[in-house]
N, C-alpha and C. Protein backbone atom coordinates (compact mmCIF):
# COMPACT_ATOMS: atom_id res chain seq x y z
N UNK A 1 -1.16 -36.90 10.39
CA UNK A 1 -1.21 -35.71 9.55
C UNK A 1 -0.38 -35.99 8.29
N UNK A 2 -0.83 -35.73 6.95
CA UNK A 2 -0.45 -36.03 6.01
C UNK A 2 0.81 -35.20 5.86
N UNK A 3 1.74 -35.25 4.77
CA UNK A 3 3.17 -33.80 4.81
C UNK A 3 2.18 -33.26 3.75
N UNK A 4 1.12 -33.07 2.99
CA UNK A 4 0.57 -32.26 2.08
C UNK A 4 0.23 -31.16 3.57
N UNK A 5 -0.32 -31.48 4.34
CA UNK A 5 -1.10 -30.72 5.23
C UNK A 5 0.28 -29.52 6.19
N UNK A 6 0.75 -30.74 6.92
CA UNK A 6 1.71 -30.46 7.43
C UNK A 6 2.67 -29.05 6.80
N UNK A 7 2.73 -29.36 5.26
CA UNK A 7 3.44 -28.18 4.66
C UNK A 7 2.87 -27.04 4.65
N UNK A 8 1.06 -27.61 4.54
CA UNK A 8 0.64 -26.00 4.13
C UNK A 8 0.11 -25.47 5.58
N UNK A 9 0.31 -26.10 6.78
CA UNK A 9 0.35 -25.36 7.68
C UNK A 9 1.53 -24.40 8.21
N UNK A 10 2.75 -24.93 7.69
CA UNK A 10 4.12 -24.33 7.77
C UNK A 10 4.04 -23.29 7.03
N UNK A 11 3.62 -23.18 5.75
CA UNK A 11 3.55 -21.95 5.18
C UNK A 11 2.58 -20.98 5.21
N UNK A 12 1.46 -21.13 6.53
CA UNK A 12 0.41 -20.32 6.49
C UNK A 12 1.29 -19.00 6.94
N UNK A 13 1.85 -19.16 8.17
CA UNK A 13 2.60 -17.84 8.57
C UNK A 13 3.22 -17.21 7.65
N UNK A 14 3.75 -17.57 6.35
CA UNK A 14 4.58 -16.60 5.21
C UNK A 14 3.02 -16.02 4.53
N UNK A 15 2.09 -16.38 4.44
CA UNK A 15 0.54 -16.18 3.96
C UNK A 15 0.11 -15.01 4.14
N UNK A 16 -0.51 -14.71 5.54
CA UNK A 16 -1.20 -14.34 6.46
C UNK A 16 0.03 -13.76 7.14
N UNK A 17 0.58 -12.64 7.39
CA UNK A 17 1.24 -12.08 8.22
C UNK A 17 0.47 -11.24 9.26
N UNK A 18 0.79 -11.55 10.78
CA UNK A 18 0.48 -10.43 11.29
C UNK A 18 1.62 -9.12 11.72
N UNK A 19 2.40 -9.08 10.84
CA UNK A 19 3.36 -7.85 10.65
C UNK A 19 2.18 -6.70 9.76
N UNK A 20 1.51 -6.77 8.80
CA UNK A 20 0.59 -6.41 8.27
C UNK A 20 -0.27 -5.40 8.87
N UNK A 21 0.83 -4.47 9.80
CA UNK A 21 -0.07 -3.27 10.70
C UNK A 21 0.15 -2.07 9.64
N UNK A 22 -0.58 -1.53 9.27
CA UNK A 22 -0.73 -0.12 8.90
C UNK A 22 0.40 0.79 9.36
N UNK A 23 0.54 0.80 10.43
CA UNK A 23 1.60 1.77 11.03
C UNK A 23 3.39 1.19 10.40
N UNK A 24 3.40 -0.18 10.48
CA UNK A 24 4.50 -0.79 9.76
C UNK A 24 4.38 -0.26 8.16
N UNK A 25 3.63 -1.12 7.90
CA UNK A 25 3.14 -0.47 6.04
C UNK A 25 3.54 0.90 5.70
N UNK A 26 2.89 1.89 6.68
CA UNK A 26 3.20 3.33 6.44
C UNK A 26 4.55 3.78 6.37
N UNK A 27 5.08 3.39 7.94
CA UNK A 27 6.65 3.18 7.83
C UNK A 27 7.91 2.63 6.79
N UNK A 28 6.94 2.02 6.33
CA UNK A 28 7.74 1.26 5.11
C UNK A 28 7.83 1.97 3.98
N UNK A 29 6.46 2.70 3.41
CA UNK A 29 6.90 3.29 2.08
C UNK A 29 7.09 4.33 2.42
N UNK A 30 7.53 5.36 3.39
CA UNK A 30 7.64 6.09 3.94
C UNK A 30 9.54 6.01 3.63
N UNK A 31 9.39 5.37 4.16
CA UNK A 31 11.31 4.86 3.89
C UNK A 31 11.65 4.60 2.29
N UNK A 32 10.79 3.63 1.67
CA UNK A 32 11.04 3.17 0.34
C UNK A 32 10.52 3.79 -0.32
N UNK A 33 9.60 4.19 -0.15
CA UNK A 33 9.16 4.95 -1.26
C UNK A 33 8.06 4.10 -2.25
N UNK A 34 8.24 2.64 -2.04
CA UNK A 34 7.21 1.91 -2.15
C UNK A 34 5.44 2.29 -2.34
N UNK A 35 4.71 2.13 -3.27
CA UNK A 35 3.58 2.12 -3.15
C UNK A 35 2.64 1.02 -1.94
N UNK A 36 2.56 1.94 -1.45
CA UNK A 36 1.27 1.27 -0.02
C UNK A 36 -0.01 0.87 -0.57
N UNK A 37 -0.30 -0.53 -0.07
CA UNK A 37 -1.20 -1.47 -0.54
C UNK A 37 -2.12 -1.58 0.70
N UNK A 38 -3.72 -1.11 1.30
CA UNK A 38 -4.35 -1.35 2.03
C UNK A 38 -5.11 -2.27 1.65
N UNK A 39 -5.72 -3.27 1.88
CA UNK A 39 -6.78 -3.84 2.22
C UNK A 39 -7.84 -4.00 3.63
N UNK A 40 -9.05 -3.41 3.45
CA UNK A 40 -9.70 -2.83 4.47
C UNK A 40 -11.02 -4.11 4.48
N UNK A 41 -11.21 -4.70 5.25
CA UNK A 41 -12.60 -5.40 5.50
C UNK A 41 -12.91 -5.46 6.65
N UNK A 42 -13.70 -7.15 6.98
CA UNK A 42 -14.51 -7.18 8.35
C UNK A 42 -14.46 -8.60 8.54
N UNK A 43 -14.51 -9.21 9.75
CA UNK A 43 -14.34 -10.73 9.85
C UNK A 43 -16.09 -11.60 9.67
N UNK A 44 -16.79 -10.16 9.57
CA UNK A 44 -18.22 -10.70 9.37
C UNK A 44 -18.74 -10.93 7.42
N UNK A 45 -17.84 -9.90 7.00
CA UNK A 45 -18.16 -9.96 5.60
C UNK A 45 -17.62 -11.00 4.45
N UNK A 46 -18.02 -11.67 4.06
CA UNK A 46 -17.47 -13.03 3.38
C UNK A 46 -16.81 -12.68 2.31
N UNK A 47 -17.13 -11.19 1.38
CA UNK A 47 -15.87 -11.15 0.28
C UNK A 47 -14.70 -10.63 0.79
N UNK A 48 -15.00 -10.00 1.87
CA UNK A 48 -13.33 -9.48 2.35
C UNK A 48 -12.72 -10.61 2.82
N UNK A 49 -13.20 -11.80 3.72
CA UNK A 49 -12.47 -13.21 4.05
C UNK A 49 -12.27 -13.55 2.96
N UNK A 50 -13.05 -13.90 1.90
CA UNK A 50 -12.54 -14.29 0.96
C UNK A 50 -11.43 -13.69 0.42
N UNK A 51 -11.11 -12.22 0.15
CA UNK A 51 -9.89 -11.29 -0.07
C UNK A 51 -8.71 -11.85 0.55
N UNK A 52 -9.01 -11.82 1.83
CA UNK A 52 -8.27 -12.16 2.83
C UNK A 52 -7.70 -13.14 2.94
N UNK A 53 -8.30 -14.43 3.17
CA UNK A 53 -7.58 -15.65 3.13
C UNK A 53 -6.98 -16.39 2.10
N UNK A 54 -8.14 -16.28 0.84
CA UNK A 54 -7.13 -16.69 -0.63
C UNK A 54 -6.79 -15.83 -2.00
N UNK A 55 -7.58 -14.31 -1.61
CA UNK A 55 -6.70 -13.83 -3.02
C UNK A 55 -5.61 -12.78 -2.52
N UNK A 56 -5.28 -12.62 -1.29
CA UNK A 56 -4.22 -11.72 -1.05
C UNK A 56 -3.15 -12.91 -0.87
N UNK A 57 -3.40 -14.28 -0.06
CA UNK A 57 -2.35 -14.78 -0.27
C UNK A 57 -1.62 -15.58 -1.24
N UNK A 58 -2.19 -15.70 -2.38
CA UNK A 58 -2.03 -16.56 -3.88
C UNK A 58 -0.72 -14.95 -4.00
N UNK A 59 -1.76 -13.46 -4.12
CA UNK A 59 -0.65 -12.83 -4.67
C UNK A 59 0.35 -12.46 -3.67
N UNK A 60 0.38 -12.80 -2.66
CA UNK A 60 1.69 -12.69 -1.63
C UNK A 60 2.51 -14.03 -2.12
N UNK A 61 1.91 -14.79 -2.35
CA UNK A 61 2.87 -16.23 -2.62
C UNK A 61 3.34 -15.88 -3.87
N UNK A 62 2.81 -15.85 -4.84
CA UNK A 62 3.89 -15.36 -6.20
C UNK A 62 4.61 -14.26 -6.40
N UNK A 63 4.67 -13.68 -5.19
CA UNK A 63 6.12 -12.46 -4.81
C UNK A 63 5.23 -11.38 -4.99
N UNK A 64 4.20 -11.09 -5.43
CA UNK A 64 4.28 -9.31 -5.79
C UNK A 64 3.94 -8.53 -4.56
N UNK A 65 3.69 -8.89 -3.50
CA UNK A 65 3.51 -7.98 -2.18
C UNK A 65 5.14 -7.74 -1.67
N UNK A 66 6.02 -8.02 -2.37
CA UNK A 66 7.34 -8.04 -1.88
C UNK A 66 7.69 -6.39 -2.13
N UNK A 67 7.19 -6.02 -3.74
CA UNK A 67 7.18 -4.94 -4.40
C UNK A 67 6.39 -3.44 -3.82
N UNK A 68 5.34 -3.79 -2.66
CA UNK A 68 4.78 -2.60 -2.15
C UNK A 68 4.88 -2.95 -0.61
N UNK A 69 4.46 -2.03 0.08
CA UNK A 69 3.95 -2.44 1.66
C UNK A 69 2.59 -2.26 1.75
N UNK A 70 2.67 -3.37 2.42
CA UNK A 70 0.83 -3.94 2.60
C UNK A 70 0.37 -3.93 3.86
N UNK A 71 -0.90 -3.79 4.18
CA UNK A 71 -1.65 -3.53 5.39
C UNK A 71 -2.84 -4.23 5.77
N UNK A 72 -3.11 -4.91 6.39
CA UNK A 72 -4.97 -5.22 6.28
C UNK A 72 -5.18 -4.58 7.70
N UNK A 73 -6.36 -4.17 7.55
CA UNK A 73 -7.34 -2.74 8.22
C UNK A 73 -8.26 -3.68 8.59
N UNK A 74 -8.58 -4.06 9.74
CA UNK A 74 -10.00 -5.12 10.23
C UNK A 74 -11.27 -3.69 10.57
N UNK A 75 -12.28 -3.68 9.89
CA UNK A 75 -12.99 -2.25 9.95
C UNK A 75 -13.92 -2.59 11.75
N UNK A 76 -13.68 -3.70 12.25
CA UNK A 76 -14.18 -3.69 13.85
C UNK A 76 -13.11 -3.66 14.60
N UNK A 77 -12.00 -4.06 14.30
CA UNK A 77 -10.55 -3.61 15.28
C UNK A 77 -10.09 -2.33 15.46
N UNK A 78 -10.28 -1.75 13.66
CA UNK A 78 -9.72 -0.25 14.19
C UNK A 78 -10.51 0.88 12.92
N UNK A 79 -11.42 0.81 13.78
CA UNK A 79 -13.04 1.37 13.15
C UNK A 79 -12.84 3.06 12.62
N UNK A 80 -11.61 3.71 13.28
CA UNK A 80 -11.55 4.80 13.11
C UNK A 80 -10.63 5.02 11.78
N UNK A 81 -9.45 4.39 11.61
CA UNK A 81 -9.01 4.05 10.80
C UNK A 81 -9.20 3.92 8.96
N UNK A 82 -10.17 2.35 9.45
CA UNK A 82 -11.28 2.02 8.63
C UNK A 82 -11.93 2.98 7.61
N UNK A 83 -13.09 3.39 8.66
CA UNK A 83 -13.81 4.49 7.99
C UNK A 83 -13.23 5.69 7.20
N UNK A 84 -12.15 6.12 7.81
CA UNK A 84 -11.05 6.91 6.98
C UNK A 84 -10.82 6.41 5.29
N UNK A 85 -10.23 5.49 5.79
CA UNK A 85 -9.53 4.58 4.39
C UNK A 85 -10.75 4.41 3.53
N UNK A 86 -11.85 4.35 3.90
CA UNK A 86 -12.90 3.53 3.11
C UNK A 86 -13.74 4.40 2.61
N UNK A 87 -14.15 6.17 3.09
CA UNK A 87 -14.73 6.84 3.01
C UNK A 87 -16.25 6.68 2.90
N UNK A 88 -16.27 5.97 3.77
CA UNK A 88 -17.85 5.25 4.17
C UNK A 88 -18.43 4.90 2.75
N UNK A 89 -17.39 4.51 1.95
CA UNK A 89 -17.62 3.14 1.00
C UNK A 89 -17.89 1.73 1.20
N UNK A 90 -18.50 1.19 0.46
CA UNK A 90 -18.91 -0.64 1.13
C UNK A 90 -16.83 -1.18 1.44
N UNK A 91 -17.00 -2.54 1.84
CA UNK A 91 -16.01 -3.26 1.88
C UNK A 91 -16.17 -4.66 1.51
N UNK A 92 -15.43 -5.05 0.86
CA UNK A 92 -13.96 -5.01 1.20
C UNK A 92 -13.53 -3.91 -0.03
N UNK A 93 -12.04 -3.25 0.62
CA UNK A 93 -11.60 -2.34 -0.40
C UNK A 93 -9.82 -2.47 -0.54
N UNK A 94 -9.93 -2.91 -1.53
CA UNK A 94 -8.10 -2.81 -1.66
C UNK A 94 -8.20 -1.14 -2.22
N UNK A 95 -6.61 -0.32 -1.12
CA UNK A 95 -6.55 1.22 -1.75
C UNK A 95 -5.62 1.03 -1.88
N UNK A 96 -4.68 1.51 -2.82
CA UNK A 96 -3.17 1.65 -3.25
C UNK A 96 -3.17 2.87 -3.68
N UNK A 97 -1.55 3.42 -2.40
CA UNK A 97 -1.44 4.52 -2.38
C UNK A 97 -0.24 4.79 -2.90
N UNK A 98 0.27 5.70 -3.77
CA UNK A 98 1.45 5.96 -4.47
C UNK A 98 2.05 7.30 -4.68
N UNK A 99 3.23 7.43 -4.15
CA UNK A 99 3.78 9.20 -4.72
C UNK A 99 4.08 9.29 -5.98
N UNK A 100 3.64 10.23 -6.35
CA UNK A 100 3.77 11.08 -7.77
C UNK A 100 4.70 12.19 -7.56
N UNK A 101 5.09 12.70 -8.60
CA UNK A 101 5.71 14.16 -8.74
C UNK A 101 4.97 15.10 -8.25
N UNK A 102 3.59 15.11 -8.47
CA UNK A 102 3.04 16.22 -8.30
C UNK A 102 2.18 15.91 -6.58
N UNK A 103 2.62 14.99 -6.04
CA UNK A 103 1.80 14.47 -4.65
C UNK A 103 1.77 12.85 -4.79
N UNK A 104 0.53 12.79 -3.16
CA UNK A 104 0.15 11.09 -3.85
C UNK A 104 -1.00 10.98 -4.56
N UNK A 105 -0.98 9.54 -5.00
CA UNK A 105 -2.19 9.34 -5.59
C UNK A 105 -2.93 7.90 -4.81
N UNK A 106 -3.83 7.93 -4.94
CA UNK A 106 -4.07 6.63 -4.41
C UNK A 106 -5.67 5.73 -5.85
N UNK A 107 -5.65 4.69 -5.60
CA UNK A 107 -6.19 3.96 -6.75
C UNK A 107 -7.48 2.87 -5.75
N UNK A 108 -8.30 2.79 -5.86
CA UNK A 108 -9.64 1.81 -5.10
C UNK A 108 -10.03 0.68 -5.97
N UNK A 109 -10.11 -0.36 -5.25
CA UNK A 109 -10.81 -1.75 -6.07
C UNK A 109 -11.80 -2.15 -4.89
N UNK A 110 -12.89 -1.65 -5.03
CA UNK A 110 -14.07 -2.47 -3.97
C UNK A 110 -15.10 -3.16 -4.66
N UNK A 111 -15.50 -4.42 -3.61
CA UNK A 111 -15.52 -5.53 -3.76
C UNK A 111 -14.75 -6.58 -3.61
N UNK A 112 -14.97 -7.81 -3.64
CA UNK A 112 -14.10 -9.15 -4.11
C UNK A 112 -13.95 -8.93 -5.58
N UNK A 113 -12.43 -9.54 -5.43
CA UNK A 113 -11.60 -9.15 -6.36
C UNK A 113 -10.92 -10.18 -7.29
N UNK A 114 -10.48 -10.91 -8.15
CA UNK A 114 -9.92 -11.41 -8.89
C UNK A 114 -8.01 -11.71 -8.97
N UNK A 115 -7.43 -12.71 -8.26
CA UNK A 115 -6.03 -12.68 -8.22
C UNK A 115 -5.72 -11.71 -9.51
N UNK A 116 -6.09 -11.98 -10.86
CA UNK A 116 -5.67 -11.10 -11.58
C UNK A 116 -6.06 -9.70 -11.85
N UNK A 117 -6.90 -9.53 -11.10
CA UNK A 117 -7.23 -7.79 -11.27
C UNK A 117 -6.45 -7.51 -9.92
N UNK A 118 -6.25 -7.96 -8.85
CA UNK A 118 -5.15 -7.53 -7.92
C UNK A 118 -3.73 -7.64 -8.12
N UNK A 119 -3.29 -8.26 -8.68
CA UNK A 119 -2.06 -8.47 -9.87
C UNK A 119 -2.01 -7.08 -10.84
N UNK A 120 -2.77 -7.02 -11.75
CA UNK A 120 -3.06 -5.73 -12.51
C UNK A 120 -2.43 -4.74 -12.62
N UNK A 121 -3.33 -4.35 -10.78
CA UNK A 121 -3.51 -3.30 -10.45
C UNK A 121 -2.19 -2.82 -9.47
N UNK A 122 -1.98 -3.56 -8.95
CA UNK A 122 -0.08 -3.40 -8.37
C UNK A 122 0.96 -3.30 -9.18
N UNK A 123 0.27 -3.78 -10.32
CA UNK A 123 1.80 -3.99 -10.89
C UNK A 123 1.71 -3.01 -11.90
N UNK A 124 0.45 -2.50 -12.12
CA UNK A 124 0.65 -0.86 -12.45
C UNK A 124 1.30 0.07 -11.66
N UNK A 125 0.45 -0.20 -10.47
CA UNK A 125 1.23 1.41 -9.67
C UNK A 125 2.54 1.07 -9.50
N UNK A 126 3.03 -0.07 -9.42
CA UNK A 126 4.12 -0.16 -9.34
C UNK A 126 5.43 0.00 -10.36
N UNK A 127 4.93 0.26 -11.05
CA UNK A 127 5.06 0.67 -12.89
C UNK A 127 5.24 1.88 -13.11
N UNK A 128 4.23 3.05 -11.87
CA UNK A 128 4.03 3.96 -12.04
C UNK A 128 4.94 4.79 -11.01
N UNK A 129 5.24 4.44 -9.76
CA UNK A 129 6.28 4.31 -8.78
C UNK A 129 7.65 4.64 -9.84
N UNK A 130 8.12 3.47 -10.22
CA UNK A 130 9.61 3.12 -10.88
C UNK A 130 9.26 4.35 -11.66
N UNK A 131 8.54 4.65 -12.32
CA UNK A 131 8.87 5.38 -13.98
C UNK A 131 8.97 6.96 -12.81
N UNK A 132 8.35 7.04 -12.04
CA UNK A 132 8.38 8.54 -10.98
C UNK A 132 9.97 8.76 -11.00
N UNK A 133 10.38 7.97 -10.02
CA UNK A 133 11.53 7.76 -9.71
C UNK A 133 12.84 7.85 -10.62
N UNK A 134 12.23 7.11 -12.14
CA UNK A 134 13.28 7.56 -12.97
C UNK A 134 13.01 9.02 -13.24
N UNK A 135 12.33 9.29 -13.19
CA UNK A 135 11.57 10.77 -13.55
C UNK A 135 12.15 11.91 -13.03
N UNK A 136 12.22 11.68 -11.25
CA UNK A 136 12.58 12.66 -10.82
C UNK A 136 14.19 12.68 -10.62
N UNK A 137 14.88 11.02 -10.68
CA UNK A 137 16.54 11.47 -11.01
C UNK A 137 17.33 12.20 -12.12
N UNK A 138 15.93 11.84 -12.77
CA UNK A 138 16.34 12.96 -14.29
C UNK A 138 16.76 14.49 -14.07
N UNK A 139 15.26 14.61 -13.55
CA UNK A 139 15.10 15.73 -12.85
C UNK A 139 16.03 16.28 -12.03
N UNK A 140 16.53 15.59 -11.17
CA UNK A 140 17.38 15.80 -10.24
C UNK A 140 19.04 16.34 -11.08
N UNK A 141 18.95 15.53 -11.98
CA UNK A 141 20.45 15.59 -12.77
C UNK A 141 20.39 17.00 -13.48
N UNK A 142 19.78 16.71 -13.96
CA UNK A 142 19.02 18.56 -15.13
C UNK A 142 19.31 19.78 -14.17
N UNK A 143 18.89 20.01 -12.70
CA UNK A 143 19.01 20.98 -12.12
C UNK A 143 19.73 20.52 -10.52
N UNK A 144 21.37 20.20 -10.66
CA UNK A 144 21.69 20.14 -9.80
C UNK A 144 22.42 21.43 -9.18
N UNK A 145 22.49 22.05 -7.70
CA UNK A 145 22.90 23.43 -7.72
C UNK A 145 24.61 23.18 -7.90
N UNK A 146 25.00 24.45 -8.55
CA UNK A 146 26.75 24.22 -8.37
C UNK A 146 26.88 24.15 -6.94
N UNK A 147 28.33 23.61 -6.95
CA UNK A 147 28.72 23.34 -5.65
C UNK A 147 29.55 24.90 -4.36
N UNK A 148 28.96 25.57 -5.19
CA UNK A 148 29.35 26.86 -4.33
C UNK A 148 28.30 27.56 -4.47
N UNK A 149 27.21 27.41 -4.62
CA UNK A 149 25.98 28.07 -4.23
C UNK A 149 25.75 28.28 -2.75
N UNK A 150 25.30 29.33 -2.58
CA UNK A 150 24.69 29.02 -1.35
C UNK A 150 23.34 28.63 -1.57
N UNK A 151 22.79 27.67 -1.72
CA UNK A 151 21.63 26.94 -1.52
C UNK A 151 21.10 26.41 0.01
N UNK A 152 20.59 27.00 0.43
CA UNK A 152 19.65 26.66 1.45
C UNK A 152 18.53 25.16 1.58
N UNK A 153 19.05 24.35 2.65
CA UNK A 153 18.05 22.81 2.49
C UNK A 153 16.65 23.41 2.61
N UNK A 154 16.20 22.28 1.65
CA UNK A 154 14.23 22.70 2.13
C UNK A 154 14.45 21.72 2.68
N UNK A 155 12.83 21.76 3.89
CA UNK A 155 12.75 20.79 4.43
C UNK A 155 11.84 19.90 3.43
N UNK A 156 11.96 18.06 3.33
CA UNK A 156 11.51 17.80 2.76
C UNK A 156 10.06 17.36 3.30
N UNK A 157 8.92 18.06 2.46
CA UNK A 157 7.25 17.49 2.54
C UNK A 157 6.71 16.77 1.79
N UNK A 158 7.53 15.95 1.16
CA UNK A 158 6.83 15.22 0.27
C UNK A 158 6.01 14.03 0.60
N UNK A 159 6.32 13.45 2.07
CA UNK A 159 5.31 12.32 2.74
C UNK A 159 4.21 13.52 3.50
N UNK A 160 3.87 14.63 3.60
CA UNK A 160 2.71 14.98 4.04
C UNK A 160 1.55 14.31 4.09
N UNK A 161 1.15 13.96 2.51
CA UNK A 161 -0.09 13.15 2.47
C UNK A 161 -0.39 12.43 3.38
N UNK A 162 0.83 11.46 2.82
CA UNK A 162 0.47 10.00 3.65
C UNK A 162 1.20 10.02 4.95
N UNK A 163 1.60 10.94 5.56
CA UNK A 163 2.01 10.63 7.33
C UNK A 163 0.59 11.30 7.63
N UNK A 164 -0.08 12.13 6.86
CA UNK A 164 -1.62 12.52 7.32
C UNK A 164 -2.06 11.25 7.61
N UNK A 165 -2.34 9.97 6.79
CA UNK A 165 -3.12 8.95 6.61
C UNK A 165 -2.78 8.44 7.58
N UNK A 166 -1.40 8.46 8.67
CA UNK A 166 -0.99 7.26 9.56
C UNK A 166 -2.01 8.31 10.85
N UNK A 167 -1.91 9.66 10.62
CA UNK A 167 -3.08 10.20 11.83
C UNK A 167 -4.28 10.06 12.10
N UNK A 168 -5.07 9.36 10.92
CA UNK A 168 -6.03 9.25 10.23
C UNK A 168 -6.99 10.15 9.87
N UNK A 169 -6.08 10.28 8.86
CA UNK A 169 -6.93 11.78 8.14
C UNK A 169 -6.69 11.65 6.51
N UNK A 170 -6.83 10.75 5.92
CA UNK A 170 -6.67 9.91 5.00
C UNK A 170 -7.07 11.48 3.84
N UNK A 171 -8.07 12.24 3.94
CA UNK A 171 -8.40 12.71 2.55
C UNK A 171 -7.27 13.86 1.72
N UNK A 172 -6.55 13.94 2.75
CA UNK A 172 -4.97 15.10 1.54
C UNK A 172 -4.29 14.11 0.83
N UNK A 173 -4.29 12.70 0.53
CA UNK A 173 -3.36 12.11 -0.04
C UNK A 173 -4.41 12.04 -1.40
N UNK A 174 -5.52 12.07 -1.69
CA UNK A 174 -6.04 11.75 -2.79
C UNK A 174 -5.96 13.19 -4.08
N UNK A 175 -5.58 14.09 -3.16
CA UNK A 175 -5.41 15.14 -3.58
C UNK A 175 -3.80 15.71 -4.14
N UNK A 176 -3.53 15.90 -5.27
CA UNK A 176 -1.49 16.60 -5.11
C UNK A 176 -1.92 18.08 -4.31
């Protein structure tokens, strides 16, 4: 075995993760606040393998999946899921899902896709994420209550959408 080979078998596992469960993903921007990155296909359909094996991992290898949590959705493993995410749209479908001020939003690229239009398109929402965030500490600063208020906690709903999506009930997140 050559070390050209040898290496790039060592680095398939940083590639190809099977940490890459939906329920992890969800959990993740759920915590971070991170924009959630699905990719939904089929092991029968050749542009989603193709998605799959070399343009999700070119952009996992040059870091930008570091920046969201990512998922791949096999639409014969977990069909219920799937069809949710995909809204009985063709596949393969990268969805990127993101909180806004006013809710989430989520963004669709179906078809095979282009390292640089999947590049793009993350590193917008992810653009769009950060600028929220500065947005709402602003926000936050502008109307903080004095410290002898009686202010009452809300509870916070702002993951509604998307803990809908981990039930699979995907269509309140496209909506604020």
């Amino acid at each position: 075995m050559t070390s050209l080979t040898l290496a790039t078998l060592m680095h398939l596992p940083l590639l190809v993760s099977a940490t890459d469960s939906y329920d992890a993903a969800h959990q993740e921007t759920v915590k971070t606040g991170q924009p959630l990155v699905v990719m939904v296909g089929a092991d029968w359909c050749p542009a989603c393998q193709q998605m799959e094996k070399t343009i999700i991992p070119q952009v996992r290898q040059r870091g930008l999946l570091r920046r969201v949590a990512f998922a791949l959705v096999n639409l014969d493993r977990e069909r219920d899921l799937a069809q949710n995410l995909i809204e009985g749209g063709p596949i393969p479908q990268l969805i990127v899902f993101r909180r806004g001020l006013d809710g989430w939003h989520q963004r669709r690229l179906v078809g095979g896709q282009s390292v640089e239009t999947v590049e793009q398109v993350i590193t917008e929402e992810v653009a769009q994420t950060d600028a929220t965030a500065k947005a709402a500490k602003l926000a936050k600063k502008k109307v903080q209550p004095k410290a002898d208020s009686a202010a009452k906690p809300v509870s916070d709903s702002s993951d509604r959408g998307l803990q809908a999506s981990a039930k699979v009930t995907i269509r309140p997140i496209s909506s604020p």
